[in-house]
Protein backbone atom coordinates (compact mmCIF):
# COMPACT_ATOMS: atom_id res chain seq x y z
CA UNK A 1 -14.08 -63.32 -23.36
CA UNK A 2 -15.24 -66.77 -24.67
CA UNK A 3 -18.44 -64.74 -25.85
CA UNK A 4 -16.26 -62.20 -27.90
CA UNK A 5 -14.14 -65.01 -29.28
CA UNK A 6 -16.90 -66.93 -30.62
CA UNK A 7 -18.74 -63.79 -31.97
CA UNK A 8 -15.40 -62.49 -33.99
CA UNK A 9 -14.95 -66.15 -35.23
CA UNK A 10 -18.57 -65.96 -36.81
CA UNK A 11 -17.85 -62.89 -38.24
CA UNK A 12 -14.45 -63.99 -40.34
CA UNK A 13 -15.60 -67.52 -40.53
CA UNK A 14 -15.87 -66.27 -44.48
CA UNK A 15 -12.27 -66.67 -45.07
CA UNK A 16 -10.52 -69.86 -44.16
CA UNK A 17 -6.86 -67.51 -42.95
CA UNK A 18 -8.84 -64.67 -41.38
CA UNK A 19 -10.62 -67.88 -39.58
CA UNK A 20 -7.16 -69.35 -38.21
CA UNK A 21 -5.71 -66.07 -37.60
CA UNK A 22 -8.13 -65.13 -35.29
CA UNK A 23 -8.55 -68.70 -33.60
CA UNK A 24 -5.34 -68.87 -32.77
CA UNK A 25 -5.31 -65.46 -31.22
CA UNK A 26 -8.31 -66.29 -29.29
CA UNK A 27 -6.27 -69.24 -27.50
CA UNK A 28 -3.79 -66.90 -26.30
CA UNK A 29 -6.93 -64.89 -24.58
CA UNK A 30 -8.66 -67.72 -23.18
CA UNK A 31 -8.27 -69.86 -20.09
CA UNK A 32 -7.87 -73.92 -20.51
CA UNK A 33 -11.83 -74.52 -19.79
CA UNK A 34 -13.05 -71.92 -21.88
CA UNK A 35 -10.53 -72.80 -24.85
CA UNK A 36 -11.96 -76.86 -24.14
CA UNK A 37 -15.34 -74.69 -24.71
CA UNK A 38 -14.17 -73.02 -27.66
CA UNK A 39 -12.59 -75.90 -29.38
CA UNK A 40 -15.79 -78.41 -29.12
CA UNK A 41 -18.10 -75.18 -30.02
CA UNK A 42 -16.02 -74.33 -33.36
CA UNK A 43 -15.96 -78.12 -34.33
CA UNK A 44 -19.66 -78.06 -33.82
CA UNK A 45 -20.42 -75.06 -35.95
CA UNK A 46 -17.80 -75.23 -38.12
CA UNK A 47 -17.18 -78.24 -39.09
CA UNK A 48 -15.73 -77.54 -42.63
CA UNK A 49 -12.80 -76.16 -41.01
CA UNK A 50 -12.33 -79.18 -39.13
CA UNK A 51 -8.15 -79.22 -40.27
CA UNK A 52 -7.64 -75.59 -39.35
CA UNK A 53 -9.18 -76.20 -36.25
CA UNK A 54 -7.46 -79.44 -35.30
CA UNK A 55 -3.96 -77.59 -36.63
CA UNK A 56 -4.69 -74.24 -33.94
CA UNK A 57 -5.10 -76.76 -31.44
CA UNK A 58 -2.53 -79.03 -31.88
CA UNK A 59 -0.09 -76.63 -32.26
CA UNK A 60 -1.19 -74.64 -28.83
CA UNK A 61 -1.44 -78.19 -27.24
């Protein structure tokens, strides 16, 4: 599931909302290693969504 996440998340990483919407969908899917996996994978490849990404998180945290 981490796979699919991650492959979706390239695919709308186009549009900033698209982006969040589907990040915070995937942390509903995932389990609390692979969303640790997720979270240090979309800061490394994404990295100019840094505040959406921190916001997702925080607000699943």
């Amino acid at each position: 599931m981490l796979n699919f996440c991650k492959k979706i998340l390239n695919k709308v990483s186009f549009d900033p909302r698209l982006f969040k919407k589907e990040l915070a969908k995937s942390t509903k899917w995932l389990n609390k290693k692979d969303l640790a996996n997720l979270k240090i994978w979309a800061l490394t490849y994404f990295a100019h969504y840094r505040l959406i990404i921190k916001d997702v998180f925080d607000n699943f945290s």
